[in-house]
PDB file of N, CA and C in Angstrom:
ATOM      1  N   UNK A   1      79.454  40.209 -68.872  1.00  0.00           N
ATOM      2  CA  UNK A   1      80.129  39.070 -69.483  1.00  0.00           C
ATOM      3  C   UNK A   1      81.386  38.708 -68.708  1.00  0.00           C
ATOM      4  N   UNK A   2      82.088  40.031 -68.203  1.00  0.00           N
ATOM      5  CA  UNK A   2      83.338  39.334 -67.390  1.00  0.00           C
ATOM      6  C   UNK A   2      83.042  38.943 -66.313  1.00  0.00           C
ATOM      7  N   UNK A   3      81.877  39.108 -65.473  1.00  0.00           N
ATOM      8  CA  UNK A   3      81.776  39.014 -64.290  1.00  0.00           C
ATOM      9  C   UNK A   3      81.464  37.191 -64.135  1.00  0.00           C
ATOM     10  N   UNK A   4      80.338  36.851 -65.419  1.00  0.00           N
ATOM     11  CA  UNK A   4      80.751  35.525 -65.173  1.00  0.00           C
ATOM     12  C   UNK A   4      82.083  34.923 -66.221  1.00  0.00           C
ATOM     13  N   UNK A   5      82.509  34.869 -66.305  1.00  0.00           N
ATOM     14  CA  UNK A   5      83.967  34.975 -66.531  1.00  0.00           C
ATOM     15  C   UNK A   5      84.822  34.931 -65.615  1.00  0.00           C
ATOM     16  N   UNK A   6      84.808  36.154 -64.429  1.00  0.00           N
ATOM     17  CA  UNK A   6      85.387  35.707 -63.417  1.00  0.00           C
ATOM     18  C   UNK A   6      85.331  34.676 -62.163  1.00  0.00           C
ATOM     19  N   UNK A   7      83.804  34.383 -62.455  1.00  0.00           N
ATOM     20  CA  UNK A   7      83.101  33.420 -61.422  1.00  0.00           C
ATOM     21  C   UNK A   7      83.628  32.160 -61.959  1.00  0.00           C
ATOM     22  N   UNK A   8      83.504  31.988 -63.137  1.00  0.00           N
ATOM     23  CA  UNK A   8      83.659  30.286 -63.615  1.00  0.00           C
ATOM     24  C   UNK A   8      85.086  30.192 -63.345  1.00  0.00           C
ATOM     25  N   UNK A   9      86.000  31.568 -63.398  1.00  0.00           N
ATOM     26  CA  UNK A   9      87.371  30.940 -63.171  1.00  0.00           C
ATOM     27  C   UNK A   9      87.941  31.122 -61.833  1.00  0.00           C
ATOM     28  N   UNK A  10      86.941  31.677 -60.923  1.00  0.00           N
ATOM     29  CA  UNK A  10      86.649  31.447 -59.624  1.00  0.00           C
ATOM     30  C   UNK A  10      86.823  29.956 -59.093  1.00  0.00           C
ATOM     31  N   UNK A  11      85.900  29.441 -59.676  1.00  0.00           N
ATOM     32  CA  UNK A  11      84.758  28.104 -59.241  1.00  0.00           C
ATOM     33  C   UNK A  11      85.957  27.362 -59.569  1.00  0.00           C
ATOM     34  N   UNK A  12      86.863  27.131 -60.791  1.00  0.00           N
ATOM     35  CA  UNK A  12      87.366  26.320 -60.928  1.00  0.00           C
ATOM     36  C   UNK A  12      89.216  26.581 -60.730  1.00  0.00           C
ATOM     37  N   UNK A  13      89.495  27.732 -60.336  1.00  0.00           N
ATOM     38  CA  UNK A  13      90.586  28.141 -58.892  1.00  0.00           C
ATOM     39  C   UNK A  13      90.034  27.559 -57.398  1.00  0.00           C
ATOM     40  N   UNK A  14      89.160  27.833 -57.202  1.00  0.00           N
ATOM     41  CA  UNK A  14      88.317  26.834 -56.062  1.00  0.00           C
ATOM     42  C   UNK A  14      88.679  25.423 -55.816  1.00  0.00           C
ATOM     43  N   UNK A  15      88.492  24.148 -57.242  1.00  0.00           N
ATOM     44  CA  UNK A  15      88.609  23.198 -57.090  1.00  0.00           C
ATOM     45  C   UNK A  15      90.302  22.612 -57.278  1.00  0.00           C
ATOM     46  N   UNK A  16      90.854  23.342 -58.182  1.00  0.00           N
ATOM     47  CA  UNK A  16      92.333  23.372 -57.831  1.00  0.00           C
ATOM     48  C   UNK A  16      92.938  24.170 -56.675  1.00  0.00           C
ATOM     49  N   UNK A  17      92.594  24.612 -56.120  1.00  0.00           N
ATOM     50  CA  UNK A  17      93.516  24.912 -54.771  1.00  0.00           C
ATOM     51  C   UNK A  17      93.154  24.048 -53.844  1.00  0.00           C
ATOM     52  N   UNK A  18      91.854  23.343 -53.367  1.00  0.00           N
ATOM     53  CA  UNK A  18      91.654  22.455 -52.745  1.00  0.00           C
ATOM     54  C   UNK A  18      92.736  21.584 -52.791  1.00  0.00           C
ATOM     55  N   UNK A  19      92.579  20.605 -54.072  1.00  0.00           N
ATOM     56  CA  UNK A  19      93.913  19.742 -54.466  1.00  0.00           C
ATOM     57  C   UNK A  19      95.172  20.343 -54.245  1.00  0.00           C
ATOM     58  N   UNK A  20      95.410  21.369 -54.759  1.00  0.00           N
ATOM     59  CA  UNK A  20      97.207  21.800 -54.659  1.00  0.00           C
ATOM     60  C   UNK A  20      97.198  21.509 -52.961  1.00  0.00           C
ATOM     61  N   UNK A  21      96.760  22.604 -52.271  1.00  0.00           N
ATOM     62  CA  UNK A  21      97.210  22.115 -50.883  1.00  0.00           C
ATOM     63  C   UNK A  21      97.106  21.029 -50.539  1.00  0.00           C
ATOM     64  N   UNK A  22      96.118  20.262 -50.690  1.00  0.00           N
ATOM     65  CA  UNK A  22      95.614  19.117 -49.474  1.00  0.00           C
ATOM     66  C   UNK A  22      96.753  18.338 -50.525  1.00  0.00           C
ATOM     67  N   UNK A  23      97.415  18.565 -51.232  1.00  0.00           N
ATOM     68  CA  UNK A  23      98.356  17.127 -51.879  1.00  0.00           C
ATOM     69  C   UNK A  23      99.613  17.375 -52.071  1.00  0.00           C
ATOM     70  N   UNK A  24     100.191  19.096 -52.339  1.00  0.00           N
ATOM     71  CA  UNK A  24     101.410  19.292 -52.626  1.00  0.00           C
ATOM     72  C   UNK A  24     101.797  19.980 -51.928  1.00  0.00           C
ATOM     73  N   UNK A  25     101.090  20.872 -51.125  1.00  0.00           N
ATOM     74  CA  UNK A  25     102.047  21.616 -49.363  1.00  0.00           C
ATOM     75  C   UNK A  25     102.374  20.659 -48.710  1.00  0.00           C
ATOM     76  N   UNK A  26     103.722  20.787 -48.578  1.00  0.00           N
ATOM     77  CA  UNK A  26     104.416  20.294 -47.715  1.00  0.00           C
ATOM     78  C   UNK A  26     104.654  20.994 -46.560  1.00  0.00           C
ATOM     79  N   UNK A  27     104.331  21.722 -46.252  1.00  0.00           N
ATOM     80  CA  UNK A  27     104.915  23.082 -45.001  1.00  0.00           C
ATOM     81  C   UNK A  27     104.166  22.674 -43.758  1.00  0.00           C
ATOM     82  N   UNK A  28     104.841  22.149 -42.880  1.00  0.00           N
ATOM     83  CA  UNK A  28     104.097  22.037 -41.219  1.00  0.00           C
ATOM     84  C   UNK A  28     103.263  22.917 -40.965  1.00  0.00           C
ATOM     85  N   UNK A  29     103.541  23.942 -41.189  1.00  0.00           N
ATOM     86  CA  UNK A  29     102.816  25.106 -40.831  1.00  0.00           C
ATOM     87  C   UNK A  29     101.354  25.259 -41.487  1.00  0.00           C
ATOM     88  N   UNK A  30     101.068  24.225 -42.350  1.00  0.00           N
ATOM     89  CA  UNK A  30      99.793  24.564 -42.920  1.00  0.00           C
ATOM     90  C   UNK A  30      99.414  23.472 -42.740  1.00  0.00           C
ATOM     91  N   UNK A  31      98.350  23.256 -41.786  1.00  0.00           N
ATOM     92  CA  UNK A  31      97.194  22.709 -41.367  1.00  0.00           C
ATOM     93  C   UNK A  31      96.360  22.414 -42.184  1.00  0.00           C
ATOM     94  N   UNK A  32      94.913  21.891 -41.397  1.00  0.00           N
ATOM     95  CA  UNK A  32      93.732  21.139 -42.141  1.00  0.00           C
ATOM     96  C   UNK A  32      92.855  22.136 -42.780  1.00  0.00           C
ATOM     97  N   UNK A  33      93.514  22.719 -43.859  1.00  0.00           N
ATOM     98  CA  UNK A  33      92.314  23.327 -44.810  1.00  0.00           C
ATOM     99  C   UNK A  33      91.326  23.231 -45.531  1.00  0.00           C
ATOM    100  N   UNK A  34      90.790  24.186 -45.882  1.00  0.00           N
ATOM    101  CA  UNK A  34      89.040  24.401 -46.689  1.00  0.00           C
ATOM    102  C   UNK A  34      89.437  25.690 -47.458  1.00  0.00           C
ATOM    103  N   UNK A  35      89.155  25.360 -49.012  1.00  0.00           N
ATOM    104  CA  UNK A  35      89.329  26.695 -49.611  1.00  0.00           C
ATOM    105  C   UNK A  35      87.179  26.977 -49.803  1.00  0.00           C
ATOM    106  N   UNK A  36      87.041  28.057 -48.807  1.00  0.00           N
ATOM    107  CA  UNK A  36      86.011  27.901 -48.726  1.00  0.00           C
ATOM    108  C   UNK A  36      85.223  29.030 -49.788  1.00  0.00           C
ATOM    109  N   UNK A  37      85.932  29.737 -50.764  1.00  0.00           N
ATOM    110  CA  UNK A  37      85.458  30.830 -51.651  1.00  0.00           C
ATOM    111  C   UNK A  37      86.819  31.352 -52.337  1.00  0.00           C
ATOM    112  N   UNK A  38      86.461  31.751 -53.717  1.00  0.00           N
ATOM    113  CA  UNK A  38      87.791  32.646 -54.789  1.00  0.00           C
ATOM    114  C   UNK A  38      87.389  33.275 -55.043  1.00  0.00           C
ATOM    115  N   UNK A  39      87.618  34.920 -54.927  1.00  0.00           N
ATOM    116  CA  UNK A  39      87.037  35.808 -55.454  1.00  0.00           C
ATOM    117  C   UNK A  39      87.910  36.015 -56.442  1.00  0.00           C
ATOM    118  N   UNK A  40      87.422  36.747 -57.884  1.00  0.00           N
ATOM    119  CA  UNK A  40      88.480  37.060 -59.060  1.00  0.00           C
ATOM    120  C   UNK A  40      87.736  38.124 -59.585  1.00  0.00           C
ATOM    121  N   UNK A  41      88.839  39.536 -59.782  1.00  0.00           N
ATOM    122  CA  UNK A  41      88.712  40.396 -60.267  1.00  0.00           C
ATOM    123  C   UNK A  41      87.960  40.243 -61.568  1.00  0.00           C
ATOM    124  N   UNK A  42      87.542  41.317 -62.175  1.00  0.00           N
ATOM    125  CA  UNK A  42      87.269  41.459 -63.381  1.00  0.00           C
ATOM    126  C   UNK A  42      87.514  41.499 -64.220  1.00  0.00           C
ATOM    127  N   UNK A  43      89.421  41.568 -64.221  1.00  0.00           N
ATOM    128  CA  UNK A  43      90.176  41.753 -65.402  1.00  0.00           C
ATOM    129  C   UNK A  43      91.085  40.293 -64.861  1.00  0.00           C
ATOM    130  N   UNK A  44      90.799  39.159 -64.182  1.00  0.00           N
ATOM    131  CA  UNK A  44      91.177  38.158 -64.084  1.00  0.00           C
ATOM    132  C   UNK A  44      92.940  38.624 -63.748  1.00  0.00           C
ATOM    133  N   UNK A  45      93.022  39.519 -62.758  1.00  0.00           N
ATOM    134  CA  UNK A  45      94.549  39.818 -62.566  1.00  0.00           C
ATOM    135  C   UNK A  45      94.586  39.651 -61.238  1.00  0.00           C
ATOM    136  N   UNK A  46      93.853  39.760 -60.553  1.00  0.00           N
ATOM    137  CA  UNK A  46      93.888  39.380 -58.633  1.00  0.00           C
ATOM    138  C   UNK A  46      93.111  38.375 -58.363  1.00  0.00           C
ATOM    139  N   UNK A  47      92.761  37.269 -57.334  1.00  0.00           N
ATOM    140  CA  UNK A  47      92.594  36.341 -56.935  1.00  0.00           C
ATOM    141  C   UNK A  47      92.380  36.276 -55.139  1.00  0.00           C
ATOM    142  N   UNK A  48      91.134  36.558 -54.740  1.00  0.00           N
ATOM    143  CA  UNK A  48      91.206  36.594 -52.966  1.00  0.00           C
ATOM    144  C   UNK A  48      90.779  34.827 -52.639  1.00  0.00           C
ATOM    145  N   UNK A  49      91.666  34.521 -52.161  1.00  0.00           N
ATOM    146  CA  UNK A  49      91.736  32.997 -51.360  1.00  0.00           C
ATOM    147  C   UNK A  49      90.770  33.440 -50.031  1.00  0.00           C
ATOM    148  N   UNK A  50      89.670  32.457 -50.222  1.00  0.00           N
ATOM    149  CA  UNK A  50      89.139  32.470 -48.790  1.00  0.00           C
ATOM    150  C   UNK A  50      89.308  31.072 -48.074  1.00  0.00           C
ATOM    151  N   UNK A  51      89.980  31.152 -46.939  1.00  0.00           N
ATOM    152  CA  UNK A  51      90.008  29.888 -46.756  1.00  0.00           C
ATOM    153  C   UNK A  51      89.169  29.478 -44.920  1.00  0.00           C
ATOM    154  N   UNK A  52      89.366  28.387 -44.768  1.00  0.00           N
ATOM    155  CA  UNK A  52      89.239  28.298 -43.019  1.00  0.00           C
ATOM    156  C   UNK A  52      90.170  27.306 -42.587  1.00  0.00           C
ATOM    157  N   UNK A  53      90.506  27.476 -41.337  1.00  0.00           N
ATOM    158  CA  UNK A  53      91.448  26.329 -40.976  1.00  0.00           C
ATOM    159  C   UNK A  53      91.187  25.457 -39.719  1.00  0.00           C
ATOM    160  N   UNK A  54      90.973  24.510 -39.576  1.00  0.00           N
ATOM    161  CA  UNK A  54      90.440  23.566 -38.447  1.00  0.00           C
ATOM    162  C   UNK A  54      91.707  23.722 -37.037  1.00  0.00           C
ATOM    163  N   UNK A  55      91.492  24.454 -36.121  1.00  0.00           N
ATOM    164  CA  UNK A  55      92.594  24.948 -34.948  1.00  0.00           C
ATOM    165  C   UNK A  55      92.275  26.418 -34.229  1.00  0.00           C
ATOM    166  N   UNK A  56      92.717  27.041 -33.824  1.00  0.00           N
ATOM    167  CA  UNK A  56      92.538  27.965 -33.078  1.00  0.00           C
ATOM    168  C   UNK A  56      93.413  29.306 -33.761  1.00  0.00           C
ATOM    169  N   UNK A  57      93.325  30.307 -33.038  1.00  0.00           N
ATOM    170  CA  UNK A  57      93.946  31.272 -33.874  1.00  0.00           C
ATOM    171  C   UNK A  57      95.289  31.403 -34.096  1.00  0.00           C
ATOM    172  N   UNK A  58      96.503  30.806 -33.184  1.00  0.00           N
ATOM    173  CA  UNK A  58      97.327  30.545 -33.520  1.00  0.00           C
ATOM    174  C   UNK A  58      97.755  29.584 -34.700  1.00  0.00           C
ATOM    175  N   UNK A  59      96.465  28.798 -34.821  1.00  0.00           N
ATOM    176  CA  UNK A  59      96.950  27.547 -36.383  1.00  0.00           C
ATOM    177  C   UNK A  59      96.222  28.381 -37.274  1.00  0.00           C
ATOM    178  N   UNK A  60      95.710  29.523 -37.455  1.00  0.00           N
ATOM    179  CA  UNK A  60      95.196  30.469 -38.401  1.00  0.00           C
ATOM    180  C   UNK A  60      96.316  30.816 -38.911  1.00  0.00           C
ATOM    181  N   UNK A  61      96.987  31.937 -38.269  1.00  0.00           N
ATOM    182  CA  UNK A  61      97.863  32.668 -38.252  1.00  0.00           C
ATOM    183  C   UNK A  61      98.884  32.195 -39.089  1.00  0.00           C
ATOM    184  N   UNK A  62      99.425  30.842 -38.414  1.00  0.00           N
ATOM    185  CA  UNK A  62     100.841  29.936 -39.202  1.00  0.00           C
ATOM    186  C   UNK A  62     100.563  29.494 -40.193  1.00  0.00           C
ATOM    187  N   UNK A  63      98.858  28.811 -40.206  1.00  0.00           N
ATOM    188  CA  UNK A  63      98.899  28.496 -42.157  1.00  0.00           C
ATOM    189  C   UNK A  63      98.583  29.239 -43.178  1.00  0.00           C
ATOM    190  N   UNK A  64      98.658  30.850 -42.491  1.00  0.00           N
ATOM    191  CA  UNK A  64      98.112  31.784 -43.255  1.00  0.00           C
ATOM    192  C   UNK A  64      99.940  32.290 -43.769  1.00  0.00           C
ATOM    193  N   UNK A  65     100.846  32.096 -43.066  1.00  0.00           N
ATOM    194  CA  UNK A  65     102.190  32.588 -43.014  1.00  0.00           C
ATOM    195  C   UNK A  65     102.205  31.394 -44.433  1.00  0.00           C
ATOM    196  N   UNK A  66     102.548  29.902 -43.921  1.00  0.00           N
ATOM    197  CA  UNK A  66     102.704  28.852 -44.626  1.00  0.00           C
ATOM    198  C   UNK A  66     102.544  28.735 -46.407  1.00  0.00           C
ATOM    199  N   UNK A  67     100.898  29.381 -46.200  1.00  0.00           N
ATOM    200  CA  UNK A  67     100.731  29.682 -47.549  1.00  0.00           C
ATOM    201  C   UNK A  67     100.778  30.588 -48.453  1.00  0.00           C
ATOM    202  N   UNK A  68     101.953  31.357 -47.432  1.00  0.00           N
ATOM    203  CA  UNK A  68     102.228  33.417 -48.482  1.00  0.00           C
ATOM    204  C   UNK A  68     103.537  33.152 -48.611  1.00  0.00           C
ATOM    205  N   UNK A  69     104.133  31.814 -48.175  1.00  0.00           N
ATOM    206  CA  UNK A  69     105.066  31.374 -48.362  1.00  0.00           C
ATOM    207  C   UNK A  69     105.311  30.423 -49.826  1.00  0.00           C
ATOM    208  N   UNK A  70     104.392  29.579 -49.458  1.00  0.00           N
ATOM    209  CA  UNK A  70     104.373  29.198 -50.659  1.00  0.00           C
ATOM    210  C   UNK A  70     103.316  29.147 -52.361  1.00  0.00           C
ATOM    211  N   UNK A  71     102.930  30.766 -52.038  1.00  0.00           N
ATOM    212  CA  UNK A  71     101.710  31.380 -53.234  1.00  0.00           C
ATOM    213  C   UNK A  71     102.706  31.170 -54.488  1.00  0.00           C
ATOM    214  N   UNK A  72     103.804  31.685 -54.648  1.00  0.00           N
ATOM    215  CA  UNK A  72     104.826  31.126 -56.043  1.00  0.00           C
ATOM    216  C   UNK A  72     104.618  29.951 -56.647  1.00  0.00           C
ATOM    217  N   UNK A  73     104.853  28.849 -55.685  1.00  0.00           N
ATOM    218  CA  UNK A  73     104.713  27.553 -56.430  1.00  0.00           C
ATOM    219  C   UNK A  73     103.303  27.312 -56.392  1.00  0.00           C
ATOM    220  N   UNK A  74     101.851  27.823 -55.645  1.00  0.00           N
ATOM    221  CA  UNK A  74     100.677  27.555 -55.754  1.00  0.00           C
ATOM    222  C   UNK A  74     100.601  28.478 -57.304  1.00  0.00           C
ATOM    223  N   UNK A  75     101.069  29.543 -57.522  1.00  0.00           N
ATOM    224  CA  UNK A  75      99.957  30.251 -59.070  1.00  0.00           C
ATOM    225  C   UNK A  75     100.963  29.188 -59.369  1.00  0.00           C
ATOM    226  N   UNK A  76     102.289  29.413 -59.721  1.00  0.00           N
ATOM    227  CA  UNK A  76     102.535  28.182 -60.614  1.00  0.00           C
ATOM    228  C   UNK A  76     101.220  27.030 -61.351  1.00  0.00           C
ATOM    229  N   UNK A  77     101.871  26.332 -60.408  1.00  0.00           N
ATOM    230  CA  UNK A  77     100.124  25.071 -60.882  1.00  0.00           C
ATOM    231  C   UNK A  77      99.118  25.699 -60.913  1.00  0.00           C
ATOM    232  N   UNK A  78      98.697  26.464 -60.426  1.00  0.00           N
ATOM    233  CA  UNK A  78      97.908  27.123 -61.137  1.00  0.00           C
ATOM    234  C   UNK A  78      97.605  27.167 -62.384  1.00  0.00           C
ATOM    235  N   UNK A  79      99.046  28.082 -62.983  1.00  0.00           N
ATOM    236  CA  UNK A  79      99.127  28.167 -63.842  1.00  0.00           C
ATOM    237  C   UNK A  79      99.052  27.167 -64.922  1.00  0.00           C
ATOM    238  N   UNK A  80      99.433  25.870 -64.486  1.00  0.00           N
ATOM    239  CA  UNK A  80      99.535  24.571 -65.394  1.00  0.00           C
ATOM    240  C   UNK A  80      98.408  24.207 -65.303  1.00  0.00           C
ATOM    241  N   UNK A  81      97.290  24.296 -64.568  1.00  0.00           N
ATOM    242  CA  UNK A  81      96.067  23.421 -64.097  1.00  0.00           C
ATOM    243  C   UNK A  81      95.324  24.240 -65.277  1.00  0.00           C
ATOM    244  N   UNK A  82      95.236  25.785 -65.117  1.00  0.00           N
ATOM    245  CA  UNK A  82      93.977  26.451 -65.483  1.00  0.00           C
ATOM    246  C   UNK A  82      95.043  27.455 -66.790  1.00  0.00           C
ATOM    247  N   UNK A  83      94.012  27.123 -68.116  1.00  0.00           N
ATOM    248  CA  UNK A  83      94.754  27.632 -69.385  1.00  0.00           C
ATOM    249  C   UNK A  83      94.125  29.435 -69.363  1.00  0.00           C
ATOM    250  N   UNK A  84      95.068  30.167 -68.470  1.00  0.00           N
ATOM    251  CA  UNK A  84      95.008  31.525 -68.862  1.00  0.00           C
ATOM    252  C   UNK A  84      96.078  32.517 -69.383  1.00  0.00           C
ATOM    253  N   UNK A  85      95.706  33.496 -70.003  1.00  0.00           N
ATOM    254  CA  UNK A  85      97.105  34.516 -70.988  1.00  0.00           C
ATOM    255  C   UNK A  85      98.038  34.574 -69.166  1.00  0.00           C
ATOM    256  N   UNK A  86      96.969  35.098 -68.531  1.00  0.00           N
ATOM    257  CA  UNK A  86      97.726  35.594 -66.913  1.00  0.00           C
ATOM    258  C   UNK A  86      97.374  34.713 -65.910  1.00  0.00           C
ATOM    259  N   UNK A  87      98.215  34.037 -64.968  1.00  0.00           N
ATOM    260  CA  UNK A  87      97.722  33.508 -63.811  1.00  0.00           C
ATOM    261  C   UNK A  87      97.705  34.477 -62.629  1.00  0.00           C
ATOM    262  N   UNK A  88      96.290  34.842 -62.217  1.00  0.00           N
ATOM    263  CA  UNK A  88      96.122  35.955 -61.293  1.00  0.00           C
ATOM    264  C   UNK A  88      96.712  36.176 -59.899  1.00  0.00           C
ATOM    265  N   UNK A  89      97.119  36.931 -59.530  1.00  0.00           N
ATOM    266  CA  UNK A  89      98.270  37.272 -58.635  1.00  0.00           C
ATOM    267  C   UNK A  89      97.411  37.113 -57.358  1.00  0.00           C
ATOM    268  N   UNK A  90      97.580  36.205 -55.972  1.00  0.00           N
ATOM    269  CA  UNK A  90      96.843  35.358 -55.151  1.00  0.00           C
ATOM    270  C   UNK A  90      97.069  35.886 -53.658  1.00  0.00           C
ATOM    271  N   UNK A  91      95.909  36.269 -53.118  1.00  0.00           N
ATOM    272  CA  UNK A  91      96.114  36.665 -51.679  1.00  0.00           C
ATOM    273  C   UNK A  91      95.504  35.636 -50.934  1.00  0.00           C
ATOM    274  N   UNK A  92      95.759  35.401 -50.025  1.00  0.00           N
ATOM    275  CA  UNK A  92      95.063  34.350 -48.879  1.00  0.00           C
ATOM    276  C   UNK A  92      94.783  35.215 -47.886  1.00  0.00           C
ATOM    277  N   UNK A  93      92.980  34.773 -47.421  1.00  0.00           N
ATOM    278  CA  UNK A  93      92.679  35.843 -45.946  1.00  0.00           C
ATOM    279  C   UNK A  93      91.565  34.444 -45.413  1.00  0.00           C
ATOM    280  N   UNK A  94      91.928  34.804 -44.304  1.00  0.00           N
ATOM    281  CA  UNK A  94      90.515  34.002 -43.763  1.00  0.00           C
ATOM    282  C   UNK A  94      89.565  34.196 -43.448  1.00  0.00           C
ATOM    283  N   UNK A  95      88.346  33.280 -43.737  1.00  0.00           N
ATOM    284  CA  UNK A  95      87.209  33.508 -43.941  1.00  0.00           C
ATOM    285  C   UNK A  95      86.480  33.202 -42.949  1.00  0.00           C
ATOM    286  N   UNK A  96      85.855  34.965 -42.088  1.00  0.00           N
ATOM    287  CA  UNK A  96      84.815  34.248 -40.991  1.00  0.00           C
ATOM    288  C   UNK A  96      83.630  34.556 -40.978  1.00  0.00           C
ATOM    289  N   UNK A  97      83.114  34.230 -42.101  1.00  0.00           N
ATOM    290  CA  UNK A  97      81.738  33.995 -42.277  1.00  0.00           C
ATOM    291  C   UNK A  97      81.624  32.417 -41.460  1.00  0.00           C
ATOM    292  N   UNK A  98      82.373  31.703 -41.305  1.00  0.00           N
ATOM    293  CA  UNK A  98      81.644  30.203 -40.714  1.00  0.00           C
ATOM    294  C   UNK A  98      81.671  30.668 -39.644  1.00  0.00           C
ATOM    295  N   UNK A  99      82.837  31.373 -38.883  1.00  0.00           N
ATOM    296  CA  UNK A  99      82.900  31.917 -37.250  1.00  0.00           C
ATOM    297  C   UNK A  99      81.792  32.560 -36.954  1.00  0.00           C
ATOM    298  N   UNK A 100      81.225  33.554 -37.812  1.00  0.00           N
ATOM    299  CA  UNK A 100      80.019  33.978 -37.775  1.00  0.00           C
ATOM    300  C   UNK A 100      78.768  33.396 -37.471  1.00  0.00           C
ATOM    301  N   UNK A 101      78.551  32.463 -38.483  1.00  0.00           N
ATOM    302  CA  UNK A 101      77.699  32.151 -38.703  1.00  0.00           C
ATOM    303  C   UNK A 101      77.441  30.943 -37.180  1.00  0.00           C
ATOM    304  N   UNK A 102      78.707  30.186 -36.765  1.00  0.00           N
ATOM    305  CA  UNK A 102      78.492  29.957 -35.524  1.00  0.00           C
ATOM    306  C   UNK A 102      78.057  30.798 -34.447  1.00  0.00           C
ATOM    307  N   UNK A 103      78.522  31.203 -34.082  1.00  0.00           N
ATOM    308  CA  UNK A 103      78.492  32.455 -33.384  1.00  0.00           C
ATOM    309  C   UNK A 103      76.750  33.125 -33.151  1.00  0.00           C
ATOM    310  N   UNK A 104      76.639  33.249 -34.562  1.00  0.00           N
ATOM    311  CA  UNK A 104      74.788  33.445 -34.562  1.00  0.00           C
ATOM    312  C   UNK A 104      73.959  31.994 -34.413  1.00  0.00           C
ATOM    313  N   UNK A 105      74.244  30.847 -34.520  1.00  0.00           N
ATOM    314  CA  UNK A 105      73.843  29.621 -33.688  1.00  0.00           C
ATOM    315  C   UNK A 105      74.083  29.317 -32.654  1.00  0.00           C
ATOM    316  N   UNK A 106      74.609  29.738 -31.906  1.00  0.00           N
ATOM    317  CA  UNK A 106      74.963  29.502 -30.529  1.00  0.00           C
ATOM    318  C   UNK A 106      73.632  30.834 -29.878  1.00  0.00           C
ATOM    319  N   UNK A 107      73.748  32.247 -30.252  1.00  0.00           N
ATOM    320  CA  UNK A 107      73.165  32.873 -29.795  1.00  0.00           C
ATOM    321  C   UNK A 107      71.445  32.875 -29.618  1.00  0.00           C
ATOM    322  N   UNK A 108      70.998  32.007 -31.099  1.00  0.00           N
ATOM    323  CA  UNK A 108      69.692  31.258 -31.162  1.00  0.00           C
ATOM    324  C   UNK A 108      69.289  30.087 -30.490  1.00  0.00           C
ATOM    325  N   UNK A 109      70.450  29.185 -30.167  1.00  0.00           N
ATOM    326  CA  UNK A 109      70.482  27.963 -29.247  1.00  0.00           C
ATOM    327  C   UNK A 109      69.770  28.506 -27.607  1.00  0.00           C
ATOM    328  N   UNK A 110      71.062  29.242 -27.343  1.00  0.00           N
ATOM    329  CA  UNK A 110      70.856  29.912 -25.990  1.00  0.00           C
ATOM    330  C   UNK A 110      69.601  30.675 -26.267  1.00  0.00           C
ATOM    331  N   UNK A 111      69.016  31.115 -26.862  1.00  0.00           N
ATOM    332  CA  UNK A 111      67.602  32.045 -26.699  1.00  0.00           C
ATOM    333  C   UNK A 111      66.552  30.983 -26.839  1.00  0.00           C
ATOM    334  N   UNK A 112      66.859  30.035 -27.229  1.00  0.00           N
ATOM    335  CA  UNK A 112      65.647  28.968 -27.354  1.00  0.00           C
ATOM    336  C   UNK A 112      65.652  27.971 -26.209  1.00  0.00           C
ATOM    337  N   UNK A 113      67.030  27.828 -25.303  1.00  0.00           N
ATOM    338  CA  UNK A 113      67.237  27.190 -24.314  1.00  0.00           C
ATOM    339  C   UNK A 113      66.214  28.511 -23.479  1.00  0.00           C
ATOM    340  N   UNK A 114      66.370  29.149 -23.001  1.00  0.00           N
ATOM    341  CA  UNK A 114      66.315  30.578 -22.336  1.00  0.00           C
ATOM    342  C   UNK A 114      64.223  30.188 -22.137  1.00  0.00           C
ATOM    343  N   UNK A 115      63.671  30.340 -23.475  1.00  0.00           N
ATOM    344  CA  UNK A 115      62.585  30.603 -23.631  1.00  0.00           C
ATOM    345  C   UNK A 115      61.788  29.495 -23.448  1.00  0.00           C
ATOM    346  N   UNK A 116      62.720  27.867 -23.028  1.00  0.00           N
ATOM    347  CA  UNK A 116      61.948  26.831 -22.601  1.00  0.00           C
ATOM    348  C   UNK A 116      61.609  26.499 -21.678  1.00  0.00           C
ATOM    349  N   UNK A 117      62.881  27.281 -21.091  1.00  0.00           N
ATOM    350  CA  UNK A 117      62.825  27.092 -19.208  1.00  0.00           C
ATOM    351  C   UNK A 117      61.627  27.683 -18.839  1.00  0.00           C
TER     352      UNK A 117
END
């Protein structure tokens, strides 16, 4: 029962952090984001931000600074957006499952280039 519990308040930490950043960071340092997954504990007290950022690893790095900078005023709204007893305490990491998942398309590209010649 908590587990979806934590998913639905996953899903819909998901669609408010999209908005909070892309409308109320102000910080140079944070770039063109994608909140691309929320993981939420079971007791709805932790919160893993998955995000990706359109740049190289140096614009990783700074909007990953950008936004541990400003996680206070993000649970905030949070907190106002989504009606919980606790607004769950928020880590940001980035997510390279897409790097991956490139990474394994490129390697199928080239093997299918490879096997036409």
């Amino acid at each position: 029962m908590s587990d979806l519990r934590a998913n639905r308040v996953g899903e819909q930490m998901k669609k408010e952090l999209g908005d909070i950043i892309s409308r109320k960071i102000k910080d140079p340092r944070v770039g063109f984001v994608t909140v691309t997954d929320v993981s939420v504990s079971g007791d709805l007290q932790q919160a893993k931000v998955y995000i990706s950022v359109l740049g190289d690893e140096n614009k990783t790095q700074e909007t990953l600074v950008g936004l541990a900078k400003a996680k206070g005023f993000i649970r905030s709204e949070i907190g106002k957006r989504i009606r919980l007893r606790k607004t769950p305490e928020i880590t940001f990491e980035f997510d390279e499952a897409i790097e991956y998942g490139n990474r394994i398309e490129t390697i199928i590209n080239d093997l299918n280039d490879s096997s036409d010649s």
